[in-house]
Protein backbone atom coordinates (compact mmCIF):
# COMPACT_ATOMS: atom_id res chain seq x y z
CA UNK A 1 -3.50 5.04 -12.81
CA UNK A 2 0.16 5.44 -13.47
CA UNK A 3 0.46 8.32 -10.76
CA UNK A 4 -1.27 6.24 -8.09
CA UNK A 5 0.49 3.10 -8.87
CA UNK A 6 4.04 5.69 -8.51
CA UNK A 7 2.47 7.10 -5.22
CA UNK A 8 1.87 3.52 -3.97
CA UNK A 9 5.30 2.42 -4.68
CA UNK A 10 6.76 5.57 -2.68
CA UNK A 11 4.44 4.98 0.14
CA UNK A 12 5.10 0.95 0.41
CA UNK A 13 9.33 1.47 -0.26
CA UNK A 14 8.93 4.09 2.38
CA UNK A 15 7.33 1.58 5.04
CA UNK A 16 9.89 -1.21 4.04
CA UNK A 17 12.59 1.37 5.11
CA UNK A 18 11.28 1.90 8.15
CA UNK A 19 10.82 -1.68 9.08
CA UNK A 20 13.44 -2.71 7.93
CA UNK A 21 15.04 0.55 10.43
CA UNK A 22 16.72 3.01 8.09
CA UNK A 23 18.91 4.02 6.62
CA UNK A 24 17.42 7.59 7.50
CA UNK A 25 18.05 9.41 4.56
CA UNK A 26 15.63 6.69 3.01
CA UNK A 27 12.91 7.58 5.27
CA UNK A 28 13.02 11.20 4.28
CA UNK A 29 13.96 10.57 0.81
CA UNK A 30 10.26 11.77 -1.06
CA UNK A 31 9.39 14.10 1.56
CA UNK A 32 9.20 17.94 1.02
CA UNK A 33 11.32 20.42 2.88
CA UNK A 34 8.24 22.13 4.32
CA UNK A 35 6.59 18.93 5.18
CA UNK A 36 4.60 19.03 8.39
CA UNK A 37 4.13 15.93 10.53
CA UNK A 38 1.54 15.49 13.33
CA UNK A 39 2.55 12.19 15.01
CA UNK A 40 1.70 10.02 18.21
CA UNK A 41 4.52 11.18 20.37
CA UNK A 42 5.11 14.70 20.97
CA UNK A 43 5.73 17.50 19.88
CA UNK A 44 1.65 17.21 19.88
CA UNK A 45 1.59 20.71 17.64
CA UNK A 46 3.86 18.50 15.00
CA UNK A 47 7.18 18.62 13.35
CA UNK A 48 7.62 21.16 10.47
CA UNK A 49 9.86 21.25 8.01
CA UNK A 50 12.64 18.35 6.96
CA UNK A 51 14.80 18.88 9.82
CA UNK A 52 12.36 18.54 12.55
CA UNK A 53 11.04 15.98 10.95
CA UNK A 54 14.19 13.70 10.66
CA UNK A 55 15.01 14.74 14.42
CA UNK A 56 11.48 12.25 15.04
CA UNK A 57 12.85 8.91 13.37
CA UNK A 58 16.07 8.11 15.28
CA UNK A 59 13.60 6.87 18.39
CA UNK A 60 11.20 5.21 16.00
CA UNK A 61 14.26 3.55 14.06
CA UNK A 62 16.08 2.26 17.21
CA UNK A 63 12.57 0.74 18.62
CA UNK A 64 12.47 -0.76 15.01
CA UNK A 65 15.73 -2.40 15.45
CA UNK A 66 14.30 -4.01 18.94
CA UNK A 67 11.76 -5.98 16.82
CA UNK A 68 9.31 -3.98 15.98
CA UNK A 69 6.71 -4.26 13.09
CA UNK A 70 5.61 -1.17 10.68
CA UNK A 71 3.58 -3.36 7.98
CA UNK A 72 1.27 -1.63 5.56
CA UNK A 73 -2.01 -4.09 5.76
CA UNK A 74 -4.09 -1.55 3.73
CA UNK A 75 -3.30 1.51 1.35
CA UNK A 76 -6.00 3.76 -0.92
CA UNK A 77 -4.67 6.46 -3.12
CA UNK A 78 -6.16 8.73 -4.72
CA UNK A 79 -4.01 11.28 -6.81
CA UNK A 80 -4.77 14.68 -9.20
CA UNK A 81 -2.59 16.41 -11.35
CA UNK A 82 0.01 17.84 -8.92
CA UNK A 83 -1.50 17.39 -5.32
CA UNK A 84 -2.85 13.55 -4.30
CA UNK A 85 -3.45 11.67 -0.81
CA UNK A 86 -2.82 8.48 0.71
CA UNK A 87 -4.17 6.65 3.91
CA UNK A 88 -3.29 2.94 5.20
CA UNK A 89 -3.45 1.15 8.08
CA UNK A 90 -0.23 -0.39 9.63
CA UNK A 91 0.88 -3.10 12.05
CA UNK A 92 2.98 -0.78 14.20
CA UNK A 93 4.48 -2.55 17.27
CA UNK A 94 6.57 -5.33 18.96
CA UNK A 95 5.26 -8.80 18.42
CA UNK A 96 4.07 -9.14 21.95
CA UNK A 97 1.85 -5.70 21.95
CA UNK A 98 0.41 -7.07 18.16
CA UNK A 99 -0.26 -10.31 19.66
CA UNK A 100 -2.18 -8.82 22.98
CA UNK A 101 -3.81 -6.39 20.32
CA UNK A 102 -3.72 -8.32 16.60
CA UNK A 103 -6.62 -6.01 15.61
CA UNK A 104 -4.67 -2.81 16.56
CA UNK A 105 -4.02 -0.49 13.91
CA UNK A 106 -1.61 2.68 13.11
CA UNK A 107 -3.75 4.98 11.16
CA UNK A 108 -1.72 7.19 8.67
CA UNK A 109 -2.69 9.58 6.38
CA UNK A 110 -0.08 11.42 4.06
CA UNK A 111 -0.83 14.74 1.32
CA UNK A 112 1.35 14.70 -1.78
CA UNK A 113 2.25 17.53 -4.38
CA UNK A 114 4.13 17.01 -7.56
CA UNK A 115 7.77 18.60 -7.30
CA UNK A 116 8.73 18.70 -11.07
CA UNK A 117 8.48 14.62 -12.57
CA UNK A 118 8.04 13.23 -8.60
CA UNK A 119 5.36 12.76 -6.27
CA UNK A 120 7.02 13.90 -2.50
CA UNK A 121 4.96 13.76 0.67
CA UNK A 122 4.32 17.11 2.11
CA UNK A 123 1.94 16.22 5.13
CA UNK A 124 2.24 13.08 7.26
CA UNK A 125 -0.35 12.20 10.13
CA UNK A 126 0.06 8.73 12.58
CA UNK A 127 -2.35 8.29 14.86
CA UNK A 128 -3.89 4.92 16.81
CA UNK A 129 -7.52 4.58 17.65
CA UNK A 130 -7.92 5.11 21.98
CA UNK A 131 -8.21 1.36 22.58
CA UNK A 132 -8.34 2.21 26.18
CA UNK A 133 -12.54 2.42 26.49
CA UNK A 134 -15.28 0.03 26.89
């Protein structure tokens, strides 16, 4: 239990960053150089490694600092010896879009790997459900 309750931490202090809109290098703190992101705005074939993925945040982190909301409401983990995953569900938006939609959801799902005595995140997927149909 002590490796999910470690991987639960990382993911939670990692959301609180981003709420709370940066400081950057805290978003990418416990991510892998070779990470690879698939997110909801393009690039659609996803961001790999570090650098591509930091490029992604300075859009996210401004709309952050408009008001925005990026609350975990629901985290499983589930973690080996050296390679472990993570999904939750997130408030992700402005307080006007979350009250049109409360029961909106970002979906994100994250694969970890053991880097010596630390858990770092070395796949990262966002998505939202198409709310758009019937």
């Amino acid at each position: 239990m002590g490796d999910e309750r470690e991987i639960r931490d990382l993911v939670l202090g990692w959301a609180a960053t981003i709420d709370a809109a940066g400081p950057l290098e805290q978003v990418l703190a416990d991510h892998t150089d070779d990470i690879v992101m698939f997110d909801v705005p393009p690039p659609h074939d996803g961001a790999r490694g570090l650098a591509a993925y930091a490029d992604t945040w300075p859009p996210f982190l401004e709309y952050q600092r408009s008001g925005a909301v990026f609350e975990v409401v629901e985290l499983d983990v589930t973690a080996g010896d050296d390679v472990a995953w993570a999904w939750a569900l997130l408030r992700c938006g402005l307080p006007d879009e979350l009250e049109r939609h409360p029961d909106r959801r970002l979906r994100l799902t994250l694969g970890l790997r053991r880097q010596g005595a630390r858990w770092q995140v070395a796949h990262e997927h966002h998505s939202f459900a198409d709310v758009s149909g019937p």
